[in-house]
Every structure is written in C-alpha cells, then in structure tokens.
PDB file of N, CA and C in Angstrom:
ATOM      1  N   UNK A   1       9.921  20.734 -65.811  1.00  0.00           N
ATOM      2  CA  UNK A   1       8.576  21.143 -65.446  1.00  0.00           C
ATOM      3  C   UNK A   1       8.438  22.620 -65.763  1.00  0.00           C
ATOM      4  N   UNK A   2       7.489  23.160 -66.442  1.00  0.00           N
ATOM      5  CA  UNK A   2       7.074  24.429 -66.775  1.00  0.00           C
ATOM      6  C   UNK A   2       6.022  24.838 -65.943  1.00  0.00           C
ATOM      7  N   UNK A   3       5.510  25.721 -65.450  1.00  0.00           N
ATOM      8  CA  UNK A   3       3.743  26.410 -65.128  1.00  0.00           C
ATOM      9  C   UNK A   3       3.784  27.513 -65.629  1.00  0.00           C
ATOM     10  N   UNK A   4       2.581  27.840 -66.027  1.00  0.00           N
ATOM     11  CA  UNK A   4       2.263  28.903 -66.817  1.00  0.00           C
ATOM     12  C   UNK A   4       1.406  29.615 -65.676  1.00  0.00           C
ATOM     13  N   UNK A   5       2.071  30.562 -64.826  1.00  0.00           N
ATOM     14  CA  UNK A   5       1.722  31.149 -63.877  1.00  0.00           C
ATOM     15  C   UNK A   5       1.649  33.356 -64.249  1.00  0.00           C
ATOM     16  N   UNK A   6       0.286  33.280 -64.526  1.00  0.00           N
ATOM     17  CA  UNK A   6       0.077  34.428 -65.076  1.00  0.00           C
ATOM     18  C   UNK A   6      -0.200  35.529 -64.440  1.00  0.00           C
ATOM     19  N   UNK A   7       0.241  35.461 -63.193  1.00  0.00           N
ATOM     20  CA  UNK A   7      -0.162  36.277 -62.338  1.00  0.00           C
ATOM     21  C   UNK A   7       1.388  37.218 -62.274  1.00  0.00           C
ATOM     22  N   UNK A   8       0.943  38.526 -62.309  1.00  0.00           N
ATOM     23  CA  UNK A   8       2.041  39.861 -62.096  1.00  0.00           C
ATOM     24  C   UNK A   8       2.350  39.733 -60.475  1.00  0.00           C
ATOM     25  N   UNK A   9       4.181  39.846 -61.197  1.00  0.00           N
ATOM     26  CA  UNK A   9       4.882  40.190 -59.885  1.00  0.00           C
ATOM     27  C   UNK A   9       4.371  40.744 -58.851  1.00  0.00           C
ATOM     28  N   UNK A  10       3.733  41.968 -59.092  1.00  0.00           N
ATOM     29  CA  UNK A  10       3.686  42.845 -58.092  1.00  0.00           C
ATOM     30  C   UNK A  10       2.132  43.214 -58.052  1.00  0.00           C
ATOM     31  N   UNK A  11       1.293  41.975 -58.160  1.00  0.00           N
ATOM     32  CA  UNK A  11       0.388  41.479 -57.656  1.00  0.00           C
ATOM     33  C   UNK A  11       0.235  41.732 -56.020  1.00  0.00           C
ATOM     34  N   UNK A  12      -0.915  42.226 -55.671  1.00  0.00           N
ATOM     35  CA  UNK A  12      -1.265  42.522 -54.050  1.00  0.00           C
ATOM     36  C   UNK A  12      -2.023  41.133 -53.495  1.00  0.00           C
ATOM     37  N   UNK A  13      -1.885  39.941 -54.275  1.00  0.00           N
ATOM     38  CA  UNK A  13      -2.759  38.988 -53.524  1.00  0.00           C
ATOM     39  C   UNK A  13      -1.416  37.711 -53.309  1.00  0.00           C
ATOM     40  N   UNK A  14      -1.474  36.495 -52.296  1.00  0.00           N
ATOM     41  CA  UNK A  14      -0.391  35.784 -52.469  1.00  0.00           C
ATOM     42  C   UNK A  14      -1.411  34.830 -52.732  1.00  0.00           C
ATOM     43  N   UNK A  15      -2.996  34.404 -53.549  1.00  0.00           N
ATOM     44  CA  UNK A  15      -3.185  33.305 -53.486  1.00  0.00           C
ATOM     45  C   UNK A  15      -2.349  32.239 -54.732  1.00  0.00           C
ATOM     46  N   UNK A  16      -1.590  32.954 -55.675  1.00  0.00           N
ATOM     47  CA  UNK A  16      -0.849  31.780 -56.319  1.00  0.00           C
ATOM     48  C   UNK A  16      -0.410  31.172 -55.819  1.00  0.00           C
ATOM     49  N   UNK A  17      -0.558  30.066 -56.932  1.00  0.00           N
ATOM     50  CA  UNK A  17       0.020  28.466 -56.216  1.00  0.00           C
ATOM     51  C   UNK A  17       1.484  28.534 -56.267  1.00  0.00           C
ATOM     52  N   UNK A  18       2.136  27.853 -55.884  1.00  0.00           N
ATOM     53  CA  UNK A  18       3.198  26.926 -55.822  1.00  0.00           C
ATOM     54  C   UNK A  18       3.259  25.537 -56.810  1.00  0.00           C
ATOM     55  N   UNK A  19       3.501  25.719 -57.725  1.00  0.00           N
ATOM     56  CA  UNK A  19       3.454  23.800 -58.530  1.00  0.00           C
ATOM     57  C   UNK A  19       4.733  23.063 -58.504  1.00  0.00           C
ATOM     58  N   UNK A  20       4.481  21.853 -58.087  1.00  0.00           N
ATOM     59  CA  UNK A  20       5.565  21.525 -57.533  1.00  0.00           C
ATOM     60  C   UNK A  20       5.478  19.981 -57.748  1.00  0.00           C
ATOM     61  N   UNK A  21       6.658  18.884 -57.599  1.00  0.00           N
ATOM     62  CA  UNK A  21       6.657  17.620 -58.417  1.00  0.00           C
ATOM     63  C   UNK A  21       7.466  16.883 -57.109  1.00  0.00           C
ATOM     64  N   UNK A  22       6.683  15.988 -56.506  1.00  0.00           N
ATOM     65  CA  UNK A  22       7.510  15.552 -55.644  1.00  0.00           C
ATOM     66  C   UNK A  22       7.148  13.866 -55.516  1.00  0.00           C
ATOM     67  N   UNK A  23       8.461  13.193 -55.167  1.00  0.00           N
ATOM     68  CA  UNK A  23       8.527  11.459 -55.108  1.00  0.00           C
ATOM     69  C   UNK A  23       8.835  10.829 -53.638  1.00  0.00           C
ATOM     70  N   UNK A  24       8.023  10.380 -52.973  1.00  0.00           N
ATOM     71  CA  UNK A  24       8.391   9.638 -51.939  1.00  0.00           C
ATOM     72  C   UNK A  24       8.406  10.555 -51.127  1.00  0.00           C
ATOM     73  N   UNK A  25       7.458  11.600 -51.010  1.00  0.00           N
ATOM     74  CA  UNK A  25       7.980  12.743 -49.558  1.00  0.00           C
ATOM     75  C   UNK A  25       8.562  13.908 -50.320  1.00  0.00           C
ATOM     76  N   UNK A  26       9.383  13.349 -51.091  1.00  0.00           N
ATOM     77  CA  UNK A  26      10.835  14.370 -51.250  1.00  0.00           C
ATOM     78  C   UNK A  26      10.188  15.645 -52.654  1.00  0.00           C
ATOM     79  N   UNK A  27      10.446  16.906 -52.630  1.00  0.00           N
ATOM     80  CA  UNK A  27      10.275  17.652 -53.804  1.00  0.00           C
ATOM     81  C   UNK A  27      11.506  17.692 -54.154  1.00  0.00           C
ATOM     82  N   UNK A  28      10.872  16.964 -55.258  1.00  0.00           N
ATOM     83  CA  UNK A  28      11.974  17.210 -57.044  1.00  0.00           C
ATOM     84  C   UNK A  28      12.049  18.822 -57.697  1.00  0.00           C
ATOM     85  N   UNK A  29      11.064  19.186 -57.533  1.00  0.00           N
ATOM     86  CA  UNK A  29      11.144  20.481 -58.556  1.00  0.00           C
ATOM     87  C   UNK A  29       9.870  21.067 -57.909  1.00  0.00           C
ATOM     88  N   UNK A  30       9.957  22.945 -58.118  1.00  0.00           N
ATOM     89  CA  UNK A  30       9.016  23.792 -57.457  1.00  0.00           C
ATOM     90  C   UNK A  30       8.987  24.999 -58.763  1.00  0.00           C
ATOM     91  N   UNK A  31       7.908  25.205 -58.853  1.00  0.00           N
ATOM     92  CA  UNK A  31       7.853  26.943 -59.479  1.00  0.00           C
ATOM     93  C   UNK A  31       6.821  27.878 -58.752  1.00  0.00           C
ATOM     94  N   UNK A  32       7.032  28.865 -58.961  1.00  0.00           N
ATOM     95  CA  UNK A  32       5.923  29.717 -58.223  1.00  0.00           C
ATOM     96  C   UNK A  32       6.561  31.004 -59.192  1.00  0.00           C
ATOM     97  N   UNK A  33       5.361  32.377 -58.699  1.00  0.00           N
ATOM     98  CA  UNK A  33       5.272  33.204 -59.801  1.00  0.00           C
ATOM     99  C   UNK A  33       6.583  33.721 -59.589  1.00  0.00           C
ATOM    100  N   UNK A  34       7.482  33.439 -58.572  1.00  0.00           N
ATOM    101  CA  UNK A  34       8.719  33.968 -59.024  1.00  0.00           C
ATOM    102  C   UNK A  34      10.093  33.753 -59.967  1.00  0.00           C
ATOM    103  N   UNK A  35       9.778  32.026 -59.909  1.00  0.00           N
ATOM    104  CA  UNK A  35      10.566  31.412 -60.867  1.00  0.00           C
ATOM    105  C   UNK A  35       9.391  30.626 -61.761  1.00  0.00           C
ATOM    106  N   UNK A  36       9.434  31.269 -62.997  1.00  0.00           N
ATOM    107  CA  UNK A  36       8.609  30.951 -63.836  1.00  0.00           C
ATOM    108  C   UNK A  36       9.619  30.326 -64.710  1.00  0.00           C
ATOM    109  N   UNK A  37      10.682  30.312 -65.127  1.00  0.00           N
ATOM    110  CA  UNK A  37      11.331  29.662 -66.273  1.00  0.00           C
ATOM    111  C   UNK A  37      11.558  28.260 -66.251  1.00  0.00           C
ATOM    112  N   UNK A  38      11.161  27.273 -67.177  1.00  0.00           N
ATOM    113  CA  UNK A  38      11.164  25.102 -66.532  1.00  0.00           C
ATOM    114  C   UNK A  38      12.677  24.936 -65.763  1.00  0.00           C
ATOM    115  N   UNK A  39      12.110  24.394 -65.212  1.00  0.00           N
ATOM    116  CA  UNK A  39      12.954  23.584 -64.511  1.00  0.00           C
ATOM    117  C   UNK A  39      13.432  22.302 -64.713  1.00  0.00           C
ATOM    118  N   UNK A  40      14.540  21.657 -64.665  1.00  0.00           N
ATOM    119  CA  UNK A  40      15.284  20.320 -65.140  1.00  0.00           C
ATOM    120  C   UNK A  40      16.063  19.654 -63.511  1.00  0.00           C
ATOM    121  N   UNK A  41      15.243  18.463 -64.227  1.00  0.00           N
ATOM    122  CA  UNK A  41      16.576  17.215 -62.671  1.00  0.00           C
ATOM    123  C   UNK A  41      16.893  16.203 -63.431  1.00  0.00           C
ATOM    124  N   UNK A  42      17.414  15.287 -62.904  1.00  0.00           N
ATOM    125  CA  UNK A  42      17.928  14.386 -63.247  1.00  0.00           C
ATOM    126  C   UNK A  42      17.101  13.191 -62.991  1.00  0.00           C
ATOM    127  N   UNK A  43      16.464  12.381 -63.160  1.00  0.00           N
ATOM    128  CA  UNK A  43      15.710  11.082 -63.162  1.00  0.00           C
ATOM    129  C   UNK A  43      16.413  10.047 -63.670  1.00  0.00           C
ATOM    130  N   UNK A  44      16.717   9.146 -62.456  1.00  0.00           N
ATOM    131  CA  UNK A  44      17.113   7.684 -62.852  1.00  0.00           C
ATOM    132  C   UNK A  44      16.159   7.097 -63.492  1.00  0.00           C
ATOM    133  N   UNK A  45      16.490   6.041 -64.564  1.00  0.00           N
ATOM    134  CA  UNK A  45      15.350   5.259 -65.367  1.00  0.00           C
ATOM    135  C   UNK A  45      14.955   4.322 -64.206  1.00  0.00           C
ATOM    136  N   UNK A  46      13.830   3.620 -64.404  1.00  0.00           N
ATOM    137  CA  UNK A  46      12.874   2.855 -63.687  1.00  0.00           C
ATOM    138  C   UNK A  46      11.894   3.358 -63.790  1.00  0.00           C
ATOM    139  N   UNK A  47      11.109   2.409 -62.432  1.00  0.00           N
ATOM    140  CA  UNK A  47       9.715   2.827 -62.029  1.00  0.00           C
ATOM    141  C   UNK A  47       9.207   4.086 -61.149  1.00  0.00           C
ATOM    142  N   UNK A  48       9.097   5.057 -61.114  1.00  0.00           N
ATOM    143  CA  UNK A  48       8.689   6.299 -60.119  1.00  0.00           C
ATOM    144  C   UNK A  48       7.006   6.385 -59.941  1.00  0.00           C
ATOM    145  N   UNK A  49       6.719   7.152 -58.820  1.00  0.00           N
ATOM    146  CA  UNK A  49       5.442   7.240 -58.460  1.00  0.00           C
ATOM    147  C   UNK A  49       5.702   8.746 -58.020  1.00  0.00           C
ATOM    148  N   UNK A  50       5.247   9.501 -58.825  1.00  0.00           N
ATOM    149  CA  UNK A  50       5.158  10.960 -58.685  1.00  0.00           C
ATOM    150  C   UNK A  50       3.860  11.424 -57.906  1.00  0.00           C
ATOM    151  N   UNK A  51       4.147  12.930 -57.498  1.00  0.00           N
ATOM    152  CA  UNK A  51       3.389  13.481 -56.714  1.00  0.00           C
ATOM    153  C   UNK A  51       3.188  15.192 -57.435  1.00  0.00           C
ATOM    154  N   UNK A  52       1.754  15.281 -58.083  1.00  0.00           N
ATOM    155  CA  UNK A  52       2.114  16.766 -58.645  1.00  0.00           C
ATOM    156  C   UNK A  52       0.970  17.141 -58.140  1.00  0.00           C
ATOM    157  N   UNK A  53       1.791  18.784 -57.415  1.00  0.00           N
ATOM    158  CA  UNK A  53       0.975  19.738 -56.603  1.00  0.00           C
ATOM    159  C   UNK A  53       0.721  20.823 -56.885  1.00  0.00           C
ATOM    160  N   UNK A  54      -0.481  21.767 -56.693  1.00  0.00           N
ATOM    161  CA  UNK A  54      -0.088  23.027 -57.190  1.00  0.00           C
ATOM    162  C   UNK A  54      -0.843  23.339 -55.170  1.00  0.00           C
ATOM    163  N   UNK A  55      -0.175  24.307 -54.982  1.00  0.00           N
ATOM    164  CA  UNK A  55       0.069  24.521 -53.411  1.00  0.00           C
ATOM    165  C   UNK A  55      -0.316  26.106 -53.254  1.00  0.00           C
ATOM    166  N   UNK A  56      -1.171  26.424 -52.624  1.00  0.00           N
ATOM    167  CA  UNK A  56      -1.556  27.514 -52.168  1.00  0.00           C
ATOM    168  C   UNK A  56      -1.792  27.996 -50.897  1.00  0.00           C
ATOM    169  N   UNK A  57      -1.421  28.844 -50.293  1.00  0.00           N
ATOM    170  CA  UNK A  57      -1.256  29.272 -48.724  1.00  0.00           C
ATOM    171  C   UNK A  57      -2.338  30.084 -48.139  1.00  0.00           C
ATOM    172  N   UNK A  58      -2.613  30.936 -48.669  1.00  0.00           N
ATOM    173  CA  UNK A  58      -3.560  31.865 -48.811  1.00  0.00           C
ATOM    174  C   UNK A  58      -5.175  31.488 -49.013  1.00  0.00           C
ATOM    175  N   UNK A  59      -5.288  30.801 -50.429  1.00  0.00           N
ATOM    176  CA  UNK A  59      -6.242  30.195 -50.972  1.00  0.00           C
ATOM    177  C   UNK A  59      -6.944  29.217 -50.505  1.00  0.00           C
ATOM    178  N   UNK A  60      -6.154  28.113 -49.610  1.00  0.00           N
ATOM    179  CA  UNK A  60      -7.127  27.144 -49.304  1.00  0.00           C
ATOM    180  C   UNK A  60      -7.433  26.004 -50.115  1.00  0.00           C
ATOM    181  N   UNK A  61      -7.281  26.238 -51.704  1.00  0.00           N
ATOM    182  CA  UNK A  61      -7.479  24.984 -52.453  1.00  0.00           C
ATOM    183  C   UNK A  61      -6.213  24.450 -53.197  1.00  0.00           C
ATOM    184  N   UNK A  62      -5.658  23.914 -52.243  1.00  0.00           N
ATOM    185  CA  UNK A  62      -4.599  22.909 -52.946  1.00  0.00           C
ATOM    186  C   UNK A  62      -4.727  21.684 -53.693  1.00  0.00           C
ATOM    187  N   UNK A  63      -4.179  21.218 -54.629  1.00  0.00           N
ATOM    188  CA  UNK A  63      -5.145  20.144 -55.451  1.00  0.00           C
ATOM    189  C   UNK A  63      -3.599  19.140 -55.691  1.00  0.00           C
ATOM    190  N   UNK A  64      -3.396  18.051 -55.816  1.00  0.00           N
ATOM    191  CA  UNK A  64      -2.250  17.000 -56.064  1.00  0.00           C
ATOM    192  C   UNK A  64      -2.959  16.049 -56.813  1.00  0.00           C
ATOM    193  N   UNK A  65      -2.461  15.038 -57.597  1.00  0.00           N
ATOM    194  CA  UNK A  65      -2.803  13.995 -58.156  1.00  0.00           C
ATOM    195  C   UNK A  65      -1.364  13.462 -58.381  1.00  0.00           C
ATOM    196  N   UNK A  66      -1.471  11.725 -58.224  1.00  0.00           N
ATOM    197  CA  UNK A  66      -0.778  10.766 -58.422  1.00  0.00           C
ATOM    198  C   UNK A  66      -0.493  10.342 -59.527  1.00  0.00           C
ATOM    199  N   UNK A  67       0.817  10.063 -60.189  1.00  0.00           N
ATOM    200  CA  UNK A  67       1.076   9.158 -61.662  1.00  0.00           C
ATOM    201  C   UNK A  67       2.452   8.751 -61.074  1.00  0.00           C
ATOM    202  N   UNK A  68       2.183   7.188 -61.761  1.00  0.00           N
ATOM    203  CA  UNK A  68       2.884   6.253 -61.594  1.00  0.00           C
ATOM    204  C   UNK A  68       3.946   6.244 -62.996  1.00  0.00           C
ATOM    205  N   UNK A  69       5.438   6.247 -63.533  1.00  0.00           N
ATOM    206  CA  UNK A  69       5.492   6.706 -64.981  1.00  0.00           C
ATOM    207  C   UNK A  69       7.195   5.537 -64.905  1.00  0.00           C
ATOM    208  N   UNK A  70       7.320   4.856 -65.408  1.00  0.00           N
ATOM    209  CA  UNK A  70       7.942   3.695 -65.390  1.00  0.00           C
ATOM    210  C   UNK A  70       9.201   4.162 -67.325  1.00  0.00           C
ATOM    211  N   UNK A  71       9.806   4.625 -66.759  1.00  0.00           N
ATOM    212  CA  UNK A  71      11.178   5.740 -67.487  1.00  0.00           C
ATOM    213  C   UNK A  71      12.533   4.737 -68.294  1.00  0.00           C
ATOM    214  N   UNK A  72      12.571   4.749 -69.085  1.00  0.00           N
ATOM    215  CA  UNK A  72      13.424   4.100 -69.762  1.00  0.00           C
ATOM    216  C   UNK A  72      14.306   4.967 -70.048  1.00  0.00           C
ATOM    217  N   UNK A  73      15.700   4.515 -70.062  1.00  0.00           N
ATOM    218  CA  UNK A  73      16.906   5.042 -70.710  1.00  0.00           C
ATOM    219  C   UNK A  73      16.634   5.908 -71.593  1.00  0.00           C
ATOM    220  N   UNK A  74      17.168   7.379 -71.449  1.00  0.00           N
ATOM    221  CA  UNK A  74      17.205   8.411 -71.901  1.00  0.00           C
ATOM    222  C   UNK A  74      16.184   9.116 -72.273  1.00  0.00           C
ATOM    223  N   UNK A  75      14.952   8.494 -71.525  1.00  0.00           N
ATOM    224  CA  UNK A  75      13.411   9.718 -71.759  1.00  0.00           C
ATOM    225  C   UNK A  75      13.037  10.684 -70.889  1.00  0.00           C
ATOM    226  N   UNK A  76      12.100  11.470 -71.217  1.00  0.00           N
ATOM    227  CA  UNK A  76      12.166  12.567 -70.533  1.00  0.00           C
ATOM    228  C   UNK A  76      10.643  12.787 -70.068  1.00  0.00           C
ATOM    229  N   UNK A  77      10.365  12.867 -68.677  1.00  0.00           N
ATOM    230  CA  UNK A  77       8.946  13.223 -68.618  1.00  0.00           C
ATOM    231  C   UNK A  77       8.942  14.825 -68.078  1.00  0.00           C
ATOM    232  N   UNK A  78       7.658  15.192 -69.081  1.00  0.00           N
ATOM    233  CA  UNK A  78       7.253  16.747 -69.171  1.00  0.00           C
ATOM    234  C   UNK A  78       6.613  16.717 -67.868  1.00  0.00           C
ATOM    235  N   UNK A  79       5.908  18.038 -67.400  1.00  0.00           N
ATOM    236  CA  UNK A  79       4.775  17.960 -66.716  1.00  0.00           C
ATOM    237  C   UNK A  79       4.923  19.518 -67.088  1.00  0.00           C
ATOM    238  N   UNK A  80       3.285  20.119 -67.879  1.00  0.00           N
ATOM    239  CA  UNK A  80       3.161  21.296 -68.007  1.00  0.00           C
ATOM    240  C   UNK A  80       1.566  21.566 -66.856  1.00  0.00           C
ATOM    241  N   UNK A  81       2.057  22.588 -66.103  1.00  0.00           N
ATOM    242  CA  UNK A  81       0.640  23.191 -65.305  1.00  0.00           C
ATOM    243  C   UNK A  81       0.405  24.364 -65.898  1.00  0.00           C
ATOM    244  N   UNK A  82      -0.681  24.490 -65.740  1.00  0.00           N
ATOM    245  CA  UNK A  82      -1.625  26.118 -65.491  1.00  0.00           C
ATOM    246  C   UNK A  82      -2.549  26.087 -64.059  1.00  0.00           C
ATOM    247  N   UNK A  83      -2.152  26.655 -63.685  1.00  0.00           N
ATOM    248  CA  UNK A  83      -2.745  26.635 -62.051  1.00  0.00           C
ATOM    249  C   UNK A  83      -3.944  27.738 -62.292  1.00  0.00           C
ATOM    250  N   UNK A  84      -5.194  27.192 -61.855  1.00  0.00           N
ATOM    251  CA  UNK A  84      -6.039  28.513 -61.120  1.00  0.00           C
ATOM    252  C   UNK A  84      -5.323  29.772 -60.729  1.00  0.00           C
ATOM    253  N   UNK A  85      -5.844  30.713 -60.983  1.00  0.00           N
ATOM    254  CA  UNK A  85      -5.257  32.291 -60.601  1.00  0.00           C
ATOM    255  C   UNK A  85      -6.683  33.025 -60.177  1.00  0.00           C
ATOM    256  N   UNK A  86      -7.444  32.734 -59.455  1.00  0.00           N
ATOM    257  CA  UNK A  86      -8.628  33.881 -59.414  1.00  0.00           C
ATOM    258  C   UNK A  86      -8.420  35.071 -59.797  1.00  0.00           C
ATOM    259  N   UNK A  87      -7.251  35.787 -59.548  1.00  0.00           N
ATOM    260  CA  UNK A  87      -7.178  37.692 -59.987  1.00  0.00           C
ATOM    261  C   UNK A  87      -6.557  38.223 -60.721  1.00  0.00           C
ATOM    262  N   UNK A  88      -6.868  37.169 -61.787  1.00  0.00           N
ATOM    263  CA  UNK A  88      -5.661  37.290 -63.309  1.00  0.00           C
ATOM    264  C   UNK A  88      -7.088  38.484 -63.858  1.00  0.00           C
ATOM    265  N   UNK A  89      -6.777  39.203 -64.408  1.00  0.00           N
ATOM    266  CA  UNK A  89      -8.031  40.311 -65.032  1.00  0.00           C
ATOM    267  C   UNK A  89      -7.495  40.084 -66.769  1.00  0.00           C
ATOM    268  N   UNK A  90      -6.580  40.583 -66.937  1.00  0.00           N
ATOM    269  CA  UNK A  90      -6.419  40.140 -68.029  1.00  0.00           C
ATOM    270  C   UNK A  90      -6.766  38.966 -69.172  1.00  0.00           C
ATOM    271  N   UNK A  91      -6.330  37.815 -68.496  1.00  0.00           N
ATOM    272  CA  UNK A  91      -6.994  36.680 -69.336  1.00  0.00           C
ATOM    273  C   UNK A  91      -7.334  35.441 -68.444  1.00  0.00           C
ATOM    274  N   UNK A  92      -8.634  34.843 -68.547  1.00  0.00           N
ATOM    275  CA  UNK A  92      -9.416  34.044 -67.875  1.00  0.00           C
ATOM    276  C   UNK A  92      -8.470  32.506 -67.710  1.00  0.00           C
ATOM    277  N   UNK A  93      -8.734  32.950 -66.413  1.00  0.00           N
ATOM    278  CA  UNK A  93      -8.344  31.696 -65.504  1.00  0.00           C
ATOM    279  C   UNK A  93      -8.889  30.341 -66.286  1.00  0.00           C
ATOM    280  N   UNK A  94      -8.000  28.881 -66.286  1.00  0.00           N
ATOM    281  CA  UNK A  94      -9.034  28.147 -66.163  1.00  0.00           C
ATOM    282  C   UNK A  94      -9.864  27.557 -64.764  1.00  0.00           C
ATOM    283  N   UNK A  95     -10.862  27.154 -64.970  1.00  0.00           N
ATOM    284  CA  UNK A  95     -11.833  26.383 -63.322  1.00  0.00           C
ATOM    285  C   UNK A  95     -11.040  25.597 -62.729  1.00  0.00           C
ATOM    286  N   UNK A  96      -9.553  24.972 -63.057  1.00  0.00           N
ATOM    287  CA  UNK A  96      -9.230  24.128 -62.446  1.00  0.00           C
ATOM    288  C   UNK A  96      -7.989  23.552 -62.885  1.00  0.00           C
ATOM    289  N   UNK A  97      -7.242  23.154 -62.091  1.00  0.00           N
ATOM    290  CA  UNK A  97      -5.474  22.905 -62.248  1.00  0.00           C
ATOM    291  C   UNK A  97      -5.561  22.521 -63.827  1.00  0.00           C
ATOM    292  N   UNK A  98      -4.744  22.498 -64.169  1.00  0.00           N
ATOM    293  CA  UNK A  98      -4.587  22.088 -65.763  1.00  0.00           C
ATOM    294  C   UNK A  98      -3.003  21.238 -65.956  1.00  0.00           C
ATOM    295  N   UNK A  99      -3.113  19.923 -66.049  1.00  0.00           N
ATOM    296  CA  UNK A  99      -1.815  19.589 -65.917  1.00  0.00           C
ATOM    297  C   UNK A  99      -1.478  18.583 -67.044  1.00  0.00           C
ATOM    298  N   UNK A 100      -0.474  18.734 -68.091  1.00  0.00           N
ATOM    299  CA  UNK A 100      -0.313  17.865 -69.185  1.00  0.00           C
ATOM    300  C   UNK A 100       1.165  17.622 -68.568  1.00  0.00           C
ATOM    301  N   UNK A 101       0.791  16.040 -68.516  1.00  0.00           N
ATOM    302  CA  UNK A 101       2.021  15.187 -68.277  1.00  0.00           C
ATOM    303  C   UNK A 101       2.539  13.847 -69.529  1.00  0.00           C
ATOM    304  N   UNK A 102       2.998  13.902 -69.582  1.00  0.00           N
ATOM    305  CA  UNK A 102       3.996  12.692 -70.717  1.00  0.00           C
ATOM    306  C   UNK A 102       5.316  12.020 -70.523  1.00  0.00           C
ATOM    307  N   UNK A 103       5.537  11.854 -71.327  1.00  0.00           N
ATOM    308  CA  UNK A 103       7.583  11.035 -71.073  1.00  0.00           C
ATOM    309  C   UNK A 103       7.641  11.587 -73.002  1.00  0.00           C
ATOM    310  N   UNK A 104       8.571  11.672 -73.518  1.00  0.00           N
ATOM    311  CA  UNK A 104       9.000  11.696 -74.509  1.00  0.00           C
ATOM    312  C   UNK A 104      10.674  10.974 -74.655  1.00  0.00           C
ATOM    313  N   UNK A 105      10.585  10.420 -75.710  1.00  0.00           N
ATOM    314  CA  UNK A 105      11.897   9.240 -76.187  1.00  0.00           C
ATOM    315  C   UNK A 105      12.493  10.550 -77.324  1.00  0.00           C
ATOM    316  N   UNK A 106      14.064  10.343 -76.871  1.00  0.00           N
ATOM    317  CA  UNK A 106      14.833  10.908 -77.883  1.00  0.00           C
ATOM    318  C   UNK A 106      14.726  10.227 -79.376  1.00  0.00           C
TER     319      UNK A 106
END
C-alpha cells in the first residue's frame, strides 16, 4: 500500500489522514505523513473482504469503502491513496479520497 500524503512534516495542522487497510476488525497496514514509504504483508490466497480507510482525528471526515478481492497464488493487490489534505498550498488537493485498487499476476 502506498499514499501519496503531501502534507510537510512540520506542518502546524494534524488534520491528515491516516490510510489504512484493514480485514475483519484487524489493520493490515497503516501510513500517515510520517511513514510515507509502501508498505508490504503477506496475504494468504483466497477470498478477503477488505476495509480501506483514510482516518482523520482532527478533521472529522473519515471516509472507508469496502472491496471484496478473491487472490490467487502469487498475486498481489495494490491499493494506491491520495487522501484530501485541505492545507497543502503548494499543489491542489483533490475533493475527495482518491483510491486505485487492483491485484496484479506475476
């Protein structure tokens, strides 16, 4: 999982999100503007029912959506975010979570 979280360290606001990938309750994987570099787990093949969040404390608008992604031997599912940032000045936010998800086969 990658997010493209454009907000500076030493930023005076905490409304960045948190994006985060979680199954059954449980979080699989988290980024926030401090660990920006993807993250890797391990996924048994089968059927999964994912949970992807981008989580904000401050902000108030937390947003999740459901995918169901049914994993065959040796594939890999992406999930790239861009989370809302209201106080990015530099370069424009988008209006709203931005999340490209897939599986890719070796």
């Amino acid at each position: 999982m990658f997010a493209e979280i454009r907000e500076p360290l030493r930023s005076l606001t905490y409304k960045a999100g948190v994006v985060s990938l979680w199954e059954n309750g449980i979080e699989l994987c988290s980024r926030s503007r401090d660990t920006k570099l993807p993250k890797f787990v391990e996924l048994p093949p089968g059927a999964h029912r994912f949970e992807f969040k981008v989580l904000r404390v401050r902000a108030g608008k937390s947003t999740s959506f459901q995918k169901a992604v049914d994993l065959k031997e040796g594939q890999i599912l992406v999930a790239l975010c861009d989370p809302v940032q209201s106080n990015v000045f530099y370069r424009r936010s988008p209006d709203a979570d931005t999340w490209e998800v897939g599986v890719v086969s070796p």
